[in-house]
N, C-alpha and C. Protein backbone atom coordinates (compact mmCIF):
# COMPACT_ATOMS: atom_id res chain seq x y z
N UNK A 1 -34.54 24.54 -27.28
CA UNK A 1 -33.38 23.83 -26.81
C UNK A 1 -33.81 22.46 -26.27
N UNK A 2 -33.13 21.38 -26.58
CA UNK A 2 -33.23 20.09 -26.22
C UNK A 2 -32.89 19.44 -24.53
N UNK A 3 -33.96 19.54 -23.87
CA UNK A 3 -33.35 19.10 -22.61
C UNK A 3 -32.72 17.52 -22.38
N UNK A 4 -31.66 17.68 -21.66
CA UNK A 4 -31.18 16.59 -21.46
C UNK A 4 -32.02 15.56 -20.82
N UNK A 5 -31.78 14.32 -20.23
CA UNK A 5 -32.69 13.41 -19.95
C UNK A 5 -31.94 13.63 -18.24
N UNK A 6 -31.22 14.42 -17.64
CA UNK A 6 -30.80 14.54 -15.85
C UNK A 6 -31.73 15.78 -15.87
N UNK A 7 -31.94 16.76 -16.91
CA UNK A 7 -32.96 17.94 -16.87
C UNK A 7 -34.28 17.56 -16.89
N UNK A 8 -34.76 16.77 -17.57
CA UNK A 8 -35.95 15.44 -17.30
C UNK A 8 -36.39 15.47 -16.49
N UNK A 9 -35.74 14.57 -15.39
CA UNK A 9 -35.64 13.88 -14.11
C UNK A 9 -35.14 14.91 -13.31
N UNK A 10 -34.44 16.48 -13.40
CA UNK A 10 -34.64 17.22 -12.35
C UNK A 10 -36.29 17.82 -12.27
N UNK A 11 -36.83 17.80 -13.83
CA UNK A 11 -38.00 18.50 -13.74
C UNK A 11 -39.21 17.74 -13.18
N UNK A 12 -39.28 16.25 -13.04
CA UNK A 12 -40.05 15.46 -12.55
C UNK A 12 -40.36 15.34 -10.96
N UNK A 13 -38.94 15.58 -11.13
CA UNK A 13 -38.41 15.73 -9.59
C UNK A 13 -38.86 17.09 -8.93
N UNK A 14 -38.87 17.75 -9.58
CA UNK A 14 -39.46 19.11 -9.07
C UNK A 14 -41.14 18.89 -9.08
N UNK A 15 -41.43 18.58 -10.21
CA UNK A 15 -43.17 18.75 -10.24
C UNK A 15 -43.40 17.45 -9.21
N UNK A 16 -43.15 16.88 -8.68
CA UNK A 16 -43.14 15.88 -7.42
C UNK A 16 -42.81 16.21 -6.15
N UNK A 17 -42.24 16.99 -6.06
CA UNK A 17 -42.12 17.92 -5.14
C UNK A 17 -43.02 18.94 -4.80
N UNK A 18 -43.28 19.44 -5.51
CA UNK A 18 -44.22 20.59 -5.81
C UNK A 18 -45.57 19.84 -5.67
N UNK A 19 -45.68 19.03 -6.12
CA UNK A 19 -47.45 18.07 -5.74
C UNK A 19 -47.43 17.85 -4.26
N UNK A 20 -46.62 17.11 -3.92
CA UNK A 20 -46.37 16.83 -2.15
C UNK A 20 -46.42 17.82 -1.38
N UNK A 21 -46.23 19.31 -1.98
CA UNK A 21 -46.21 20.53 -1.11
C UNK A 21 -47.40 20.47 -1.09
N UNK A 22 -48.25 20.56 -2.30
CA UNK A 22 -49.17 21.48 -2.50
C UNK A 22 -50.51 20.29 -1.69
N UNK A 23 -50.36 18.95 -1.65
CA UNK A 23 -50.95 17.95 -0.74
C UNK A 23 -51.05 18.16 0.52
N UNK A 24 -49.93 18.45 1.04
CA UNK A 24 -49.48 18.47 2.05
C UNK A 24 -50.13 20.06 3.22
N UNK A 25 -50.24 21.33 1.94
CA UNK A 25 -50.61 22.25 2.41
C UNK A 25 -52.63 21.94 2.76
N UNK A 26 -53.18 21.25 1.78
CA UNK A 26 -54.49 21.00 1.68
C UNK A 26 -54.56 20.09 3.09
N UNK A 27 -53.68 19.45 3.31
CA UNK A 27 -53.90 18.50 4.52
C UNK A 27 -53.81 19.10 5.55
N UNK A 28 -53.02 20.15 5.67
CA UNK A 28 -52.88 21.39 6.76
C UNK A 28 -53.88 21.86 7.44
N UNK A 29 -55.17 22.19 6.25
CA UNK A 29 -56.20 23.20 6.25
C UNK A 29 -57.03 22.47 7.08
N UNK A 30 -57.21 21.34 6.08
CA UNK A 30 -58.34 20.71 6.99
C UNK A 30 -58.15 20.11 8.39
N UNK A 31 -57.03 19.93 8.43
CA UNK A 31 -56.36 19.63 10.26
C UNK A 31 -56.87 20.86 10.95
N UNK A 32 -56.29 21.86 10.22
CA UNK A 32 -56.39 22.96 11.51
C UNK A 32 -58.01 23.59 11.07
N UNK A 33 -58.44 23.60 10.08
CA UNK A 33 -60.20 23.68 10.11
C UNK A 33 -60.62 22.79 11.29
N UNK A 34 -60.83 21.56 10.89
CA UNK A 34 -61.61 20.28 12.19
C UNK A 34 -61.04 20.75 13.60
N UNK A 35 -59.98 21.42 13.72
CA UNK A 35 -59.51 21.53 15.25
C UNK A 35 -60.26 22.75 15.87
N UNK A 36 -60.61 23.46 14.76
CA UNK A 36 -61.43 24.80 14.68
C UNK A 36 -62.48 24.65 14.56
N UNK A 37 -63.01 23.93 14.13
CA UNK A 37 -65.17 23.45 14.25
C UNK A 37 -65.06 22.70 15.28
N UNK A 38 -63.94 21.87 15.75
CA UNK A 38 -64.47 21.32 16.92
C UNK A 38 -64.07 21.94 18.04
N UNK A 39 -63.09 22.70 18.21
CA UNK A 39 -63.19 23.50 19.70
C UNK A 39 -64.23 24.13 19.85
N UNK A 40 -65.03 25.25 18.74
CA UNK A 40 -65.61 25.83 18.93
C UNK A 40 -66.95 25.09 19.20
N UNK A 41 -66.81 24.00 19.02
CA UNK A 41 -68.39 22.94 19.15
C UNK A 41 -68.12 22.61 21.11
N UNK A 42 -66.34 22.87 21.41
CA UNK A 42 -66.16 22.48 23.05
C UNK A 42 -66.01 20.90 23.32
N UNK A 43 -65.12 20.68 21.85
CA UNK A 43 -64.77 19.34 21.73
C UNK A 43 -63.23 19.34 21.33
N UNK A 44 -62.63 19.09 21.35
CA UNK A 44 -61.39 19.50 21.05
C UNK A 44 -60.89 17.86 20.77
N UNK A 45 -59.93 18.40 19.36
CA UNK A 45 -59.84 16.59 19.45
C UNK A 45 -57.85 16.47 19.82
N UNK A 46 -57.88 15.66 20.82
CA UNK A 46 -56.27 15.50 21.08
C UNK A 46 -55.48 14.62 20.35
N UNK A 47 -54.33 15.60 20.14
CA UNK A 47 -53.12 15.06 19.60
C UNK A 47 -53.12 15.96 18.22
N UNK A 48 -54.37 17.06 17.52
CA UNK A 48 -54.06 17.49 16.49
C UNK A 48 -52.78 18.52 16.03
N UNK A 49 -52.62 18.76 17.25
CA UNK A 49 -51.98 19.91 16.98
C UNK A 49 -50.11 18.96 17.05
N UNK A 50 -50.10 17.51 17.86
CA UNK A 50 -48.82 17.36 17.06
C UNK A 50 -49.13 16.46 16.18
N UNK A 51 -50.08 16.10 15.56
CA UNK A 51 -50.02 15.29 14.30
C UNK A 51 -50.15 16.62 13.28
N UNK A 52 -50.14 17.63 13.16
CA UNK A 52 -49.74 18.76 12.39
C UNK A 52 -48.40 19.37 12.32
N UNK A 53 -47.66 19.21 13.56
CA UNK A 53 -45.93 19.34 13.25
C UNK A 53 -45.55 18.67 12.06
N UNK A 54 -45.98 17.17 11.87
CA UNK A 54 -45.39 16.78 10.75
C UNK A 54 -45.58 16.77 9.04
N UNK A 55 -46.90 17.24 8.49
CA UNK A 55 -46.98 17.68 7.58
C UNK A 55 -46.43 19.35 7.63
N UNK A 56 -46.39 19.85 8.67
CA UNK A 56 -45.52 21.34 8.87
C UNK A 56 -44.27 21.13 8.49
N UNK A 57 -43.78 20.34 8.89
CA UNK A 57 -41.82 19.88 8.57
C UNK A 57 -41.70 19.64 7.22
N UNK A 58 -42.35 18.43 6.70
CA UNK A 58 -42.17 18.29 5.55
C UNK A 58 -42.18 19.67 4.99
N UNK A 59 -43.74 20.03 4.93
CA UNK A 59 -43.94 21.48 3.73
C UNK A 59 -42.73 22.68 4.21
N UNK A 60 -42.63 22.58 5.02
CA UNK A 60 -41.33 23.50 5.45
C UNK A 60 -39.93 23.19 4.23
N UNK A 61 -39.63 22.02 4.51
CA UNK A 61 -38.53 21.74 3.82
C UNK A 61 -38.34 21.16 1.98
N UNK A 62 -39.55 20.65 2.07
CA UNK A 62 -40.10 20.65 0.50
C UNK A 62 -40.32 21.50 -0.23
N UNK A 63 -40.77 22.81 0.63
CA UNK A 63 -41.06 24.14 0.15
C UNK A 63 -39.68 24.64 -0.10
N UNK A 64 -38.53 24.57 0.73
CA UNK A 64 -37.78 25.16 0.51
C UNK A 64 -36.84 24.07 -0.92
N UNK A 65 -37.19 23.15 -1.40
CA UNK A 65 -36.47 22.28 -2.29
C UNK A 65 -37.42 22.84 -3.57
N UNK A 66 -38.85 23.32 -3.46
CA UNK A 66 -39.48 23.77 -4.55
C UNK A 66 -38.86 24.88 -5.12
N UNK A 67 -38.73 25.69 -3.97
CA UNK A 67 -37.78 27.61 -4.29
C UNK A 67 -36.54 27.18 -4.73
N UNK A 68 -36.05 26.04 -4.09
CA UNK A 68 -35.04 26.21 -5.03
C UNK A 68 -35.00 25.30 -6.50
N UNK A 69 -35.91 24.51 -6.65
CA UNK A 69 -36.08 24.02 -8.43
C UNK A 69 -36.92 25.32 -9.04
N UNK A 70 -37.47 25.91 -8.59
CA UNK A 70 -38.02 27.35 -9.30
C UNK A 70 -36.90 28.46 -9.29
N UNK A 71 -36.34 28.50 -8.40
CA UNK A 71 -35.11 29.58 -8.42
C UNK A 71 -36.35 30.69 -8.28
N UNK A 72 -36.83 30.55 -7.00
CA UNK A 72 -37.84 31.77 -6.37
C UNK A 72 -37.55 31.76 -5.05
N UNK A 73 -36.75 31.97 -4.55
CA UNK A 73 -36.14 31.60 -3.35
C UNK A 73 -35.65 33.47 -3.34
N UNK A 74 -35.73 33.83 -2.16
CA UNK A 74 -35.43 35.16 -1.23
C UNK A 74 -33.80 35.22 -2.17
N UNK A 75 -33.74 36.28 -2.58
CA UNK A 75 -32.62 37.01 -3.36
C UNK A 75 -32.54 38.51 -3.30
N UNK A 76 -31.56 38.56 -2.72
CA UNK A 76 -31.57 40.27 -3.23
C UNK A 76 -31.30 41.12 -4.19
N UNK A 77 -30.85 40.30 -5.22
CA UNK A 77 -30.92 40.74 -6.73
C UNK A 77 -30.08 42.11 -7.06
N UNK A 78 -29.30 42.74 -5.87
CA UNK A 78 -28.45 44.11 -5.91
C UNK A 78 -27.62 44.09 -6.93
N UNK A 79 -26.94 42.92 -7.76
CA UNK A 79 -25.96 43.06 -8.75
C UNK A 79 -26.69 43.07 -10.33
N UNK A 80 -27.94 42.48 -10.28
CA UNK A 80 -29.00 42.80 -11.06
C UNK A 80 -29.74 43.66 -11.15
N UNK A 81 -29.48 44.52 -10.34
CA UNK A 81 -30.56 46.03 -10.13
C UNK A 81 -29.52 46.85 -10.80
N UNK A 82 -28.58 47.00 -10.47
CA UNK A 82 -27.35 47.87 -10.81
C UNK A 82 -26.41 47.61 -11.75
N UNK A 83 -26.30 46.19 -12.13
CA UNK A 83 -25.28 46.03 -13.05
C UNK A 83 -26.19 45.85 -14.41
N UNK A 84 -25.39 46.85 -15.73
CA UNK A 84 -25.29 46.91 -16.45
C UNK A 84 -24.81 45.49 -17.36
N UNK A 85 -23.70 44.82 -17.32
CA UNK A 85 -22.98 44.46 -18.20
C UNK A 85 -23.12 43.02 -17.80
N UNK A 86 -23.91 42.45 -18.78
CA UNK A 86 -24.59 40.76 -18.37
C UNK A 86 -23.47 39.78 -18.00
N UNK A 87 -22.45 40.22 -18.49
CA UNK A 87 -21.08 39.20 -17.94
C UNK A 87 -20.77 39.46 -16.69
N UNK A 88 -20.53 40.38 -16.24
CA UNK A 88 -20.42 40.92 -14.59
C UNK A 88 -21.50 40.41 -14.03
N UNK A 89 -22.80 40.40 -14.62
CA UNK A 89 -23.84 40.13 -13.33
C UNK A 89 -23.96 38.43 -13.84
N UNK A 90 -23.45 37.89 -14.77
CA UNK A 90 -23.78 36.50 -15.16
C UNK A 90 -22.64 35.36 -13.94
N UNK A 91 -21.39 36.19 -14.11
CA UNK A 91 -20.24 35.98 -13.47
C UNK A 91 -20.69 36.07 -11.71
N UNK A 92 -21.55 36.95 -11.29
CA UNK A 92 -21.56 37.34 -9.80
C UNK A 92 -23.09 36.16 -9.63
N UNK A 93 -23.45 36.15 -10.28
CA UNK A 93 -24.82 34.71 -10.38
C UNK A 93 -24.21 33.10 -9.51
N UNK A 94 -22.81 33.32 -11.09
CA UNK A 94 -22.19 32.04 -10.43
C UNK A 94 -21.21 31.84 -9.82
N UNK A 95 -20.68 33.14 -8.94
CA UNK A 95 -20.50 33.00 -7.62
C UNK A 95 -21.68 32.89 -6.66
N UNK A 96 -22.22 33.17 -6.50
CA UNK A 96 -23.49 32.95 -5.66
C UNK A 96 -23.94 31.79 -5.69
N UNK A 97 -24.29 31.43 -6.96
CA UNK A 97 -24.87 29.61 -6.71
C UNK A 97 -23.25 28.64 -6.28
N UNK A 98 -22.23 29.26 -6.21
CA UNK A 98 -21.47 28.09 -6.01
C UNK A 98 -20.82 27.98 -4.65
N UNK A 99 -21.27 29.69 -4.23
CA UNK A 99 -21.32 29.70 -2.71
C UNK A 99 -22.52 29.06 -2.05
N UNK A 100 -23.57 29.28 -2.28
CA UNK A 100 -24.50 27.96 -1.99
C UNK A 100 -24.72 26.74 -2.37
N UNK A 101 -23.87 26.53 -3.14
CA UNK A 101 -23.57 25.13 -3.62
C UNK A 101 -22.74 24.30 -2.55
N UNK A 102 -21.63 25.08 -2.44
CA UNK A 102 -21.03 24.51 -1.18
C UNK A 102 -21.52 24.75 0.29
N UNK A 103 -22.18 25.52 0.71
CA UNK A 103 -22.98 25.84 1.65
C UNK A 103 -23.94 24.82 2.09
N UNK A 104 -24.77 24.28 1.23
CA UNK A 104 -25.80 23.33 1.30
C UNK A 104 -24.87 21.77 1.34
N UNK A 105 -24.07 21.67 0.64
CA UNK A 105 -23.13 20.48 0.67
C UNK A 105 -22.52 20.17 2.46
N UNK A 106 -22.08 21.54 3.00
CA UNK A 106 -21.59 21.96 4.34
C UNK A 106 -22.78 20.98 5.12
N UNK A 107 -24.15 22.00 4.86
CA UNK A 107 -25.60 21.57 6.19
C UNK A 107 -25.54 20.89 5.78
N UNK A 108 -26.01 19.78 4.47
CA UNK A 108 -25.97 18.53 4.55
C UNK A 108 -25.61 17.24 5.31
N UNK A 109 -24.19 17.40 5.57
CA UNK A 109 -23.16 16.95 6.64
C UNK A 109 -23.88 16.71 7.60
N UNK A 110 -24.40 17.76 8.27
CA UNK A 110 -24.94 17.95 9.31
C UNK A 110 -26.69 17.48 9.82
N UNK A 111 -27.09 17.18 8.21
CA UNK A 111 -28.37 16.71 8.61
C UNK A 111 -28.44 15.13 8.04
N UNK A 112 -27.25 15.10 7.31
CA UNK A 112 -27.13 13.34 8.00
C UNK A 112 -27.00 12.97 9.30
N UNK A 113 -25.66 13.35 9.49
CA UNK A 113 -25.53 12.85 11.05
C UNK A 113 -26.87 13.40 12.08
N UNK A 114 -27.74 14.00 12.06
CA UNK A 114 -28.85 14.14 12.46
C UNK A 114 -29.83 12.91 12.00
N UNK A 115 -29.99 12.43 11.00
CA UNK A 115 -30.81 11.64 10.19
C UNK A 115 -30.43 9.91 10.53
N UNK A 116 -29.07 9.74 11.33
CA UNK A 116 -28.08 9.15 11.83
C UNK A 116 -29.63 8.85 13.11
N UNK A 117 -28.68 10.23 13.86
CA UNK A 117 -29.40 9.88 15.29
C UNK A 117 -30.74 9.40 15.62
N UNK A 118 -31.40 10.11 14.78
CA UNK A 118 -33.16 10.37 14.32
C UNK A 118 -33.48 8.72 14.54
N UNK A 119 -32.28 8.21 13.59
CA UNK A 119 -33.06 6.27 13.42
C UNK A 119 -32.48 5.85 14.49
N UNK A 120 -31.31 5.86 15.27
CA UNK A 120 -30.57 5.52 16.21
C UNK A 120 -31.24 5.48 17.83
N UNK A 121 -32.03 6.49 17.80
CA UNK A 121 -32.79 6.90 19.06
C UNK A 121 -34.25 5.97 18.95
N UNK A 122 -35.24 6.14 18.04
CA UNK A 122 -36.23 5.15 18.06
C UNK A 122 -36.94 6.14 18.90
N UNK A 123 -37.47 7.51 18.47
CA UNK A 123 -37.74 8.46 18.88
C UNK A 123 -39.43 8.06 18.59
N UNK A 124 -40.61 8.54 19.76
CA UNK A 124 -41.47 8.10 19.12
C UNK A 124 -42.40 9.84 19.90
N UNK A 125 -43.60 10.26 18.98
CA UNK A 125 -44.28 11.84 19.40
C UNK A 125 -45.07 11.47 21.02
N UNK A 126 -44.98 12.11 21.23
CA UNK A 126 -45.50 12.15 23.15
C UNK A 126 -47.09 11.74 22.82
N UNK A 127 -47.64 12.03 22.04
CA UNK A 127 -48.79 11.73 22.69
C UNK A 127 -49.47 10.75 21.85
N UNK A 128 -49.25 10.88 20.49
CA UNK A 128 -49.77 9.83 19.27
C UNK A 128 -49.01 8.76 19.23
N UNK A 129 -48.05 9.03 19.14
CA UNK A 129 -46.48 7.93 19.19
C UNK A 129 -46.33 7.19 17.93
N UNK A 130 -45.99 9.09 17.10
CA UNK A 130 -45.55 8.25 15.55
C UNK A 130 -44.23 8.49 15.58
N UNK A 131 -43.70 7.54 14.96
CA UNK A 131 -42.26 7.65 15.18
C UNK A 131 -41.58 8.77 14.70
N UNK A 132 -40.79 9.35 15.45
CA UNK A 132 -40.10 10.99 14.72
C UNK A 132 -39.40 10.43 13.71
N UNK A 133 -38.63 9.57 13.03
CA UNK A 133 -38.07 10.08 12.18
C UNK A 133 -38.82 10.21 10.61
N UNK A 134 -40.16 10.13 11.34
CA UNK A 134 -41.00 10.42 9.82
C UNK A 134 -41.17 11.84 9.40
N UNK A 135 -41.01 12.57 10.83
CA UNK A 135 -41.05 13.94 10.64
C UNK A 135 -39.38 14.58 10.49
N UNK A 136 -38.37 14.07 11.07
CA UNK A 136 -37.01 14.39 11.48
C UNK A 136 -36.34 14.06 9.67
N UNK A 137 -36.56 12.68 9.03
CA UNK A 137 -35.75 12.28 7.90
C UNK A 137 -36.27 13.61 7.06
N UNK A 138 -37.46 14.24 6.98
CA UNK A 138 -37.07 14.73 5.94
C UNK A 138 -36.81 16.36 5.71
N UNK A 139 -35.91 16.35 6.78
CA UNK A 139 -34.63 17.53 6.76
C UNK A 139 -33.52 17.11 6.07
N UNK A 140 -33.34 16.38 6.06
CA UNK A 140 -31.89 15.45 5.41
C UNK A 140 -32.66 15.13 3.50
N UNK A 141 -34.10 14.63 3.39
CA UNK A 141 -34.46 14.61 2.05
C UNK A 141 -34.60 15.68 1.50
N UNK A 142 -35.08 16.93 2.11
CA UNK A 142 -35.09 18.33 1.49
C UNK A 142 -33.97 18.89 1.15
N UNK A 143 -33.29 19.05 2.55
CA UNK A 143 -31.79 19.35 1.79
C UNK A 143 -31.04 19.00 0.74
N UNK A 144 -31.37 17.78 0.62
CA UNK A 144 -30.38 17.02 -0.42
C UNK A 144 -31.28 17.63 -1.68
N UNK A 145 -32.34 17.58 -2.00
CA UNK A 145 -32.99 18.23 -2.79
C UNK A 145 -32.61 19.51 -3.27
N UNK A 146 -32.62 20.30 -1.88
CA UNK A 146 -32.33 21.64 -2.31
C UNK A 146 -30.89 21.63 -2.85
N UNK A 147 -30.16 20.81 -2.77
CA UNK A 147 -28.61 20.89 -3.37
C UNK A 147 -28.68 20.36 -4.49
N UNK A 148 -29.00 19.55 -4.77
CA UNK A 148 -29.11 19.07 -6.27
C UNK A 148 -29.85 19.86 -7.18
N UNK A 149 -30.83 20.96 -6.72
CA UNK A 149 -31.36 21.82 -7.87
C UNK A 149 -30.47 22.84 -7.54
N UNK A 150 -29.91 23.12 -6.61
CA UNK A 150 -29.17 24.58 -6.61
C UNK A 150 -27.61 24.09 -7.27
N UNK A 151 -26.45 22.72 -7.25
CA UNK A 151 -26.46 22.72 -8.43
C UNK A 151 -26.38 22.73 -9.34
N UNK A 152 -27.33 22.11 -9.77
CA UNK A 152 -27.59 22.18 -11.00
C UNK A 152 -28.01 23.46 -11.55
N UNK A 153 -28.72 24.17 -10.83
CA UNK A 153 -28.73 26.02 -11.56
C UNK A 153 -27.05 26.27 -11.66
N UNK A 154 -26.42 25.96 -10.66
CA UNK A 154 -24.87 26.06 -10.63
C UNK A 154 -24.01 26.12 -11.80
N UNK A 155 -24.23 24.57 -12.61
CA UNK A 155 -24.05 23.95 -14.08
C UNK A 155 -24.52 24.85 -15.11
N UNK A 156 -25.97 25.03 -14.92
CA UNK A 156 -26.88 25.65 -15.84
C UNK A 156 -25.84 27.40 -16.03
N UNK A 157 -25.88 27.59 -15.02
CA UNK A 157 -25.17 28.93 -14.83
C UNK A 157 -23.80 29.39 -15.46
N UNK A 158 -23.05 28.56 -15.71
CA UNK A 158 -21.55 28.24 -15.94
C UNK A 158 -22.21 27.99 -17.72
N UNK A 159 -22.72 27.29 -17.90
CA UNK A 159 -23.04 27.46 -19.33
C UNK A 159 -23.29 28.43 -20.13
N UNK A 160 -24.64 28.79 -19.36
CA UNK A 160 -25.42 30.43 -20.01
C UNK A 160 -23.86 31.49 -20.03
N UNK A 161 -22.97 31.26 -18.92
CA UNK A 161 -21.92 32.50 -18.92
C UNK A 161 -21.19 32.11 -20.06
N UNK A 162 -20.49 31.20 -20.35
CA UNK A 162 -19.72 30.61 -21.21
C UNK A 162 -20.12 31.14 -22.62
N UNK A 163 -21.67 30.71 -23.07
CA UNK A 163 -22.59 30.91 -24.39
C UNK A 163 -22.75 32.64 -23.91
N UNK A 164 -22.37 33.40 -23.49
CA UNK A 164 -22.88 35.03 -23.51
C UNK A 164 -21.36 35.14 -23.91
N UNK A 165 -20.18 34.96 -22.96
CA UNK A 165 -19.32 35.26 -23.65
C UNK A 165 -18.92 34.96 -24.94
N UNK A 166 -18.68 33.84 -25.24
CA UNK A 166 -18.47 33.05 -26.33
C UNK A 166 -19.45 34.95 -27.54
N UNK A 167 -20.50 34.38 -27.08
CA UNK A 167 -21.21 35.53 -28.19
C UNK A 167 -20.63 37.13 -28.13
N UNK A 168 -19.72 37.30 -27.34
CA UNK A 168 -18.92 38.72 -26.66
C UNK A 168 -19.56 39.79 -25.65
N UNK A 169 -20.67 38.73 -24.83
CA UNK A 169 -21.23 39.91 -23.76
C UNK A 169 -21.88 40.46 -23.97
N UNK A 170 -22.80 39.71 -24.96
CA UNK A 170 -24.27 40.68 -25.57
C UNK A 170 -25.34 40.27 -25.04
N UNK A 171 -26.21 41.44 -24.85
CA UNK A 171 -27.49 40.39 -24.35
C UNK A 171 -28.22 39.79 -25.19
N UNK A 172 -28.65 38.35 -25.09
CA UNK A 172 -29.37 37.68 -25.97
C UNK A 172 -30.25 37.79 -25.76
């Protein structure tokens, strides 16, 4: 099947995402390694532990924009365990993505006007004094992330149902 050129650029968008996690987790290690060879050396170096909140936030929320361009995200899959008949469970799919479709559209709202305040305040970390909204904006960039792949599974979803029926509810 021929991907479109917005399927492209969601998938770029994902493997860019997914690099920044996976950066981001390596940068983790060695933060909290060095904080760990050096206490135990009875040196302790200050400020690591909040210059580690903020690669924590990001991977927090990037992670959760990865699960959802993978569609590996916590599911309980009960209408797929039990249902038989791929139109019923294709149909209960896309209710689900379109209840989180609007769901994420909802928090969104909410982590603008957060993303609002974040620049508004001139918030700076207690002891390093990097400015929060380097760590704060990207609740508002993940989210938006996570809505645009969830969606777009949304779209994707409404199709695949359409092409099963269309074929009369068979599994392909």
């Amino acid at each position: 099947m021929n991907k479109s050129k917005l399927e492209g650029i969601l998938d770029i968008l994902g493997a860019v995402c997914q690099g920044i996690c996976s950066v981001l987790a390596v940068v983790m290690v060695i933060l909290v390694t060095t904080q760990v060879i050096l206490r135990g050396m009875n040196m302790p170096l200050f400020g690591i532990e909040e210059l580690l909140t903020f690669p924590t936030i990001w991977l927090y929320f990037l992670g959760g924009a990865c699960a959802s361009f993978t569609d590996s995200h916590i599911d309980c899959g009960l209408v797929k365990a039990v249902g038989k008949n791929p139109v019923i469970v294709g149909i209960a799919q896309c209710v689900a993505n379109v209840a989180a479709s609007a769901l994420s559209l909802y928090v969104i709202t909410w982590a603008w006007q957060y993303a609002q305040y974040s620049l508004k305040m001139h918030k700076v970390s207690a002891v390093l004094h990097i400015p929060m909204p380097v760590g704060e904006l990207i609740i508002f960039a993940g989210l938006v992330l996570m809505m645009i792949f969830t969606v777009a599974r949304t779209i994707r979803g409404f199709i695949e149902l359409k092409q099963l029926m269309a074929k009369g509810g068979e599994k392909q």
